[in-house]
Protein backbone atom coordinates (compact mmCIF):
# COMPACT_ATOMS: atom_id res chain seq x y z
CA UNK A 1 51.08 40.19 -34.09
CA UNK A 2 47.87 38.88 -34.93
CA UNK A 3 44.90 40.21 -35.28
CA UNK A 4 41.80 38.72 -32.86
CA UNK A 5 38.43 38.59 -34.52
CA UNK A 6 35.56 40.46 -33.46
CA UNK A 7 32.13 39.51 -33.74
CA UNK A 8 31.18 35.71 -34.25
CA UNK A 9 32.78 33.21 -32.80
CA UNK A 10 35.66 31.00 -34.49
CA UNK A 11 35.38 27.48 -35.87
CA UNK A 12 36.69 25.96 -32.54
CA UNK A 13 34.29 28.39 -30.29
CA UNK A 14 31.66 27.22 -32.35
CA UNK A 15 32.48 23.63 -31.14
CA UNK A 16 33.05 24.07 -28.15
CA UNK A 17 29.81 25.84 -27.63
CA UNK A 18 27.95 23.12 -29.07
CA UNK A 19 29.48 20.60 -26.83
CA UNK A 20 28.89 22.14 -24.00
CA UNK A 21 25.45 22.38 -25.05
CA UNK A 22 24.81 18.86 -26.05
CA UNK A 23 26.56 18.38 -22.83
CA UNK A 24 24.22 19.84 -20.54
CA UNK A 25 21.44 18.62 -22.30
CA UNK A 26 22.45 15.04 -22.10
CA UNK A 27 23.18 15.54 -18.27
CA UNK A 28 19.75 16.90 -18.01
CA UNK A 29 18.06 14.59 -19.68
CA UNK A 30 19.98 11.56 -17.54
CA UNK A 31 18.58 13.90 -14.69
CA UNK A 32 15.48 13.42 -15.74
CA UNK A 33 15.01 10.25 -16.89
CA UNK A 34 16.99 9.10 -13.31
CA UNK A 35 14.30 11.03 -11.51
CA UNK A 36 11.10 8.87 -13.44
CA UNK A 37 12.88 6.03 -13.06
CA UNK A 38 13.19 6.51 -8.85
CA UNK A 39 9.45 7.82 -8.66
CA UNK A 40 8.22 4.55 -10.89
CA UNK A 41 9.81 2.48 -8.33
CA UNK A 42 8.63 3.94 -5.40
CA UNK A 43 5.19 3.93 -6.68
CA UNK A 44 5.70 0.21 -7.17
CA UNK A 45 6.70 -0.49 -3.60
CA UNK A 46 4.23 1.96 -1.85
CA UNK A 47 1.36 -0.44 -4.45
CA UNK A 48 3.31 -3.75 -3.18
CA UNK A 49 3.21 -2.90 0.25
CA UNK A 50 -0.30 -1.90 0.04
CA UNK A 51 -1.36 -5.06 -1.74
CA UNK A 52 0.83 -7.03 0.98
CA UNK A 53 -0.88 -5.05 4.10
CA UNK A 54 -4.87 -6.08 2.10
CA UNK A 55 -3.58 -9.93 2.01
CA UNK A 56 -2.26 -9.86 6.27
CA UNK A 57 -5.94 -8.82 6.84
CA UNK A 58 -7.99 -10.83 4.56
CA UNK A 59 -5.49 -13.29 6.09
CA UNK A 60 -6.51 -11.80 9.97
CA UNK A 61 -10.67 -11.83 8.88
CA UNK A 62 -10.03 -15.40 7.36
CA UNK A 63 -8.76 -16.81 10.97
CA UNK A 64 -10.94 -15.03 12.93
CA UNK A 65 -14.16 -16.00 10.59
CA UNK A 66 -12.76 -19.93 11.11
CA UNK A 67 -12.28 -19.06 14.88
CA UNK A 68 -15.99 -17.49 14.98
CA UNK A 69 -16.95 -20.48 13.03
CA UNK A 70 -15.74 -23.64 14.97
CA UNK A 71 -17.00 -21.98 18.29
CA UNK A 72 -18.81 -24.70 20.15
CA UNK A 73 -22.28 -23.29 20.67
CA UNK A 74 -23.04 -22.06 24.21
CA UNK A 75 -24.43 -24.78 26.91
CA UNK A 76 -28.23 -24.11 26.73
CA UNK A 77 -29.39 -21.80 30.13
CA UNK A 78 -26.94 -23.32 33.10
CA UNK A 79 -24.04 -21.14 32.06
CA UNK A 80 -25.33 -17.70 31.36
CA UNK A 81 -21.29 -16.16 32.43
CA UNK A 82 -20.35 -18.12 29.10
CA UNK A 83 -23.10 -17.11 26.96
CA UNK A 84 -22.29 -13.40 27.80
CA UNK A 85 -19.28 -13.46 27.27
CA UNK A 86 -19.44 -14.82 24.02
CA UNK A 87 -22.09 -12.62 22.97
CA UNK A 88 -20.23 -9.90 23.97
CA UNK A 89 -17.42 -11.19 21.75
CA UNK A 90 -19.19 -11.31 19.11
CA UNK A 91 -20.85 -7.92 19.47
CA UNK A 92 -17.24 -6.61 20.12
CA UNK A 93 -16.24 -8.34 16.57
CA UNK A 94 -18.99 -6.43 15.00
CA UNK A 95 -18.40 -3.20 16.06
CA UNK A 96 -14.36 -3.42 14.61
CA UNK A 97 -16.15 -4.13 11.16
CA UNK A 98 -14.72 -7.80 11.51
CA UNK A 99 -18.05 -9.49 11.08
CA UNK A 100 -20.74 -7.68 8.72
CA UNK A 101 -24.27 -7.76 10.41
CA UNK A 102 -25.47 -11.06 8.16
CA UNK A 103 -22.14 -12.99 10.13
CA UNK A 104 -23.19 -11.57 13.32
CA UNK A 105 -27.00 -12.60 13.07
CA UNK A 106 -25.63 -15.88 12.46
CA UNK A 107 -23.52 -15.77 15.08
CA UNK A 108 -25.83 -14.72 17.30
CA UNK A 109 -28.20 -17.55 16.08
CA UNK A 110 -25.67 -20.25 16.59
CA UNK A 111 -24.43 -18.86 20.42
CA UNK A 112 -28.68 -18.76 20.91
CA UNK A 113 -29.69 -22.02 20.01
């Protein structure tokens, strides 16, 4: 019969504690590491969509500016429906923060002659 020890573990206790404890701290630090690595890149496609939505409206205000800009200025006083209108265009532009109020006095200027 043998005799079982009491107290501190064995040799082979001893390595299998360790591995298991190198173990888990490997598969924690994969965790870890896995979980950085998935936050990094969703940072860097919530910043790349961001920086693709600020391009579509510069891209938007560009047009729009060229649109504004290549207007044909209003007949002079026989056609006051068209003048309206595109005063009110303007104004509506304006108040969307499309044009600032120096592009709006000059549109205004233009449409007034």
């Amino acid at each position: 019969m043998m005799m079982r020890r009491v107290g501190r573990p064995g040799l082979i206790g001893t390595v299998a504690r360790t591995a298991v404890i190198a173990g888990t701290a490997s598969a924690t630090s994969n965790a870890v590491s896995r979980r950085q690595a998935q936050r990094y890149e969703q940072k860097a496609d919530a910043q790349a969509y961001e920086q693709q939505q600020q391009q579509v409206q510069q891209q938007q205000y560009a047009a729009q500016q060229a649109a504004v800009q290549q207007q044909p200025p209003a007949p002079a006083a026989d056609n006051g429906d068209a003048l309206g209108d595109q005063l009110t265009k303007i104004a509506q532009l304006h108040q969307q923060g499309i044009l600032n109020d120096e592009e709006f006095a000059a549109a205004k200027q233009r449409l007034l002659g």
